[in-house]
C-alpha atoms as a PDB file:
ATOM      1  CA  UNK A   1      83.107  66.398  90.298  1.00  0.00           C
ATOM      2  CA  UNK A   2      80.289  68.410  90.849  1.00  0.00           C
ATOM      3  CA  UNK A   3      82.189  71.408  92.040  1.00  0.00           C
ATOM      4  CA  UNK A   4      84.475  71.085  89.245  1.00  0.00           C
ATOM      5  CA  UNK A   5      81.309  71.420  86.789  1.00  0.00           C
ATOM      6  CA  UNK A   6      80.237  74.534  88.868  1.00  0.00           C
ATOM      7  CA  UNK A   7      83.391  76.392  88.559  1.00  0.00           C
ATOM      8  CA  UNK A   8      83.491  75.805  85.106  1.00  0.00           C
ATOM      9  CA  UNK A   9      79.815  76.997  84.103  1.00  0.00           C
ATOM     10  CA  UNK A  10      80.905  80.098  86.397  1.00  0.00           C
ATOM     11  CA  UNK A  11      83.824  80.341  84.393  1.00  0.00           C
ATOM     12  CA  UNK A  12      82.072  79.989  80.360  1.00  0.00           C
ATOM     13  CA  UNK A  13      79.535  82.850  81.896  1.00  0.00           C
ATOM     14  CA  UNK A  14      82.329  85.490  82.754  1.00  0.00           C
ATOM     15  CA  UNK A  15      84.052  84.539  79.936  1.00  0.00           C
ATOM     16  CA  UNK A  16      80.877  85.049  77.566  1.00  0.00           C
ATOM     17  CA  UNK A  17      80.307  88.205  79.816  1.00  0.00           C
ATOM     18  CA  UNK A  18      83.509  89.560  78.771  1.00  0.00           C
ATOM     19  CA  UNK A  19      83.466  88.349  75.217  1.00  0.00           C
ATOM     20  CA  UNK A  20      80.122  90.813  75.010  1.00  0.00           C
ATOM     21  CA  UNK A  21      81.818  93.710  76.625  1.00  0.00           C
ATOM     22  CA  UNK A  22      84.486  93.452  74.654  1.00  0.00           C
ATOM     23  CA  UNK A  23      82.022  93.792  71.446  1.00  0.00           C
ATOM     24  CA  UNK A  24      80.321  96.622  72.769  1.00  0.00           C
ATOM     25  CA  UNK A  25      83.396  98.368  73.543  1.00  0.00           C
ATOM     26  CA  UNK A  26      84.303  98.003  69.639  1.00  0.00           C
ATOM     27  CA  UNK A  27      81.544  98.928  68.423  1.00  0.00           C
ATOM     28  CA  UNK A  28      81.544 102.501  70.122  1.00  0.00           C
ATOM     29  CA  UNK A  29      82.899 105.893  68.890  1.00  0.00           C
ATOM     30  CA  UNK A  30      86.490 106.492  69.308  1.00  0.00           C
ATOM     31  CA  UNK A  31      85.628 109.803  70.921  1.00  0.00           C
ATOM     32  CA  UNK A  32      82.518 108.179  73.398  1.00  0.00           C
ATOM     33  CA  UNK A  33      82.887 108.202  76.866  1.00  0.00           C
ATOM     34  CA  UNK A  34      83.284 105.146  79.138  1.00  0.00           C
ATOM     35  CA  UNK A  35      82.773 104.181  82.810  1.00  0.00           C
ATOM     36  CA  UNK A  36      84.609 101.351  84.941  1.00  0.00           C
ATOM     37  CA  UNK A  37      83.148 100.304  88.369  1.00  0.00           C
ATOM     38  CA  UNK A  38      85.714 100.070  90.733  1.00  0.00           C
ATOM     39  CA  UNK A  39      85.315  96.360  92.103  1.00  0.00           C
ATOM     40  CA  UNK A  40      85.130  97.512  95.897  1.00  0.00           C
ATOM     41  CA  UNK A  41      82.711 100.411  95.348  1.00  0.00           C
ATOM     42  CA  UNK A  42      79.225 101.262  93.495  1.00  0.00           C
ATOM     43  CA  UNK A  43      80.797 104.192  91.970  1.00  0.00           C
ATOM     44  CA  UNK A  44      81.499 104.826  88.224  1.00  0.00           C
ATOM     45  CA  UNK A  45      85.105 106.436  87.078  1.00  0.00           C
ATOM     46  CA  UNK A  46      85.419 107.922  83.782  1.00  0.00           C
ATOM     47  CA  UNK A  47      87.867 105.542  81.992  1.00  0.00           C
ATOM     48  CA  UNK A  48      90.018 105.574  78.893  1.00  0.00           C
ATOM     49  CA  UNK A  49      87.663 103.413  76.254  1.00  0.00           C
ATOM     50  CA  UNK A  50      91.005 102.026  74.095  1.00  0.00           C
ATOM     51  CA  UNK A  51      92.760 100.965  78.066  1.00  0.00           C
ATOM     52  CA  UNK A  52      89.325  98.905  78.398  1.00  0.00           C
ATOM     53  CA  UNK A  53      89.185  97.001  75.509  1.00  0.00           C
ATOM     54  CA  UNK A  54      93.184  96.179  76.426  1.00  0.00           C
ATOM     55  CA  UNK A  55      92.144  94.924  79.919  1.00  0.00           C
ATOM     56  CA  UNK A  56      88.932  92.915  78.436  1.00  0.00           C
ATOM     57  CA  UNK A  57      90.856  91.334  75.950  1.00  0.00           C
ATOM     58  CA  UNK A  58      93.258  90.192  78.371  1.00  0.00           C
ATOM     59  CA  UNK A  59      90.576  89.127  80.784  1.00  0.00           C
ATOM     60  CA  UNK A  60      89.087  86.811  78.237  1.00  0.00           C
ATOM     61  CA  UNK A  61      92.753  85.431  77.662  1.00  0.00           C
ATOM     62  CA  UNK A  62      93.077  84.695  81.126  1.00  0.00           C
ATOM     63  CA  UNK A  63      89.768  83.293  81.324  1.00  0.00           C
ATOM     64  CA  UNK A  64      90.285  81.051  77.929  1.00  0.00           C
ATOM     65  CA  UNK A  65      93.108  79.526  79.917  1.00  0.00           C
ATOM     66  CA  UNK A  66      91.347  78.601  83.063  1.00  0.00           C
ATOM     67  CA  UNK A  67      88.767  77.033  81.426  1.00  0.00           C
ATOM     68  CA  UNK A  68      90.581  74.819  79.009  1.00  0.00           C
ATOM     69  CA  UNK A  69      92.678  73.761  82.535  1.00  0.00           C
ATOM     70  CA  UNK A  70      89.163  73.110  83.907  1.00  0.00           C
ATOM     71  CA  UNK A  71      88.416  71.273  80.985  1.00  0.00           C
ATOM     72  CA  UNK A  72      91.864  69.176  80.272  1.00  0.00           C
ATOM     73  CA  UNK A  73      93.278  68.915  83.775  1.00  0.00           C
ATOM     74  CA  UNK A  74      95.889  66.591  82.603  1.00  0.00           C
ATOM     75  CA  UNK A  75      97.337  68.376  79.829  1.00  0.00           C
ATOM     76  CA  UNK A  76      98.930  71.177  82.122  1.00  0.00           C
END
């Protein structure tokens, strides 16, 4: 049970991680520029800022999902 309560505080704080990035994404320029870390190196790409507020918002979908499963593991 304890694991179970560890993987979902781990996933609330990406999912409130991505819930922020999503609002400072919105709250930008149209015309600012953006920068994605690539997950498998420490360096920066320029990135397309309306393509990043796509894949956040469907990251926190995603994320929604697994924790109500954590949460209600019978209702799946």
């Amino acid at each position: 049970m304890e694991g179970q309560t560890r993987l979902i505080m781990e996933v609330s704080k990406e999912l409130n991680e991505q819930t922020v990035l999503k609002n400072e994404l919105s709250s930008l320029k149209k015309d600012s520029r953006v920068y994605e870390k690539q997950s498998n190196s420490g360096i920066f790409f320029l990135s397309d800022q309306s393509e990043m507020l796509k894949k956040c918002h469907q990251k926190i979908q995603r994320l929604k999902c697994e924790e109500d499963r954590l949460k209600n593991p019978g209702k799946s």
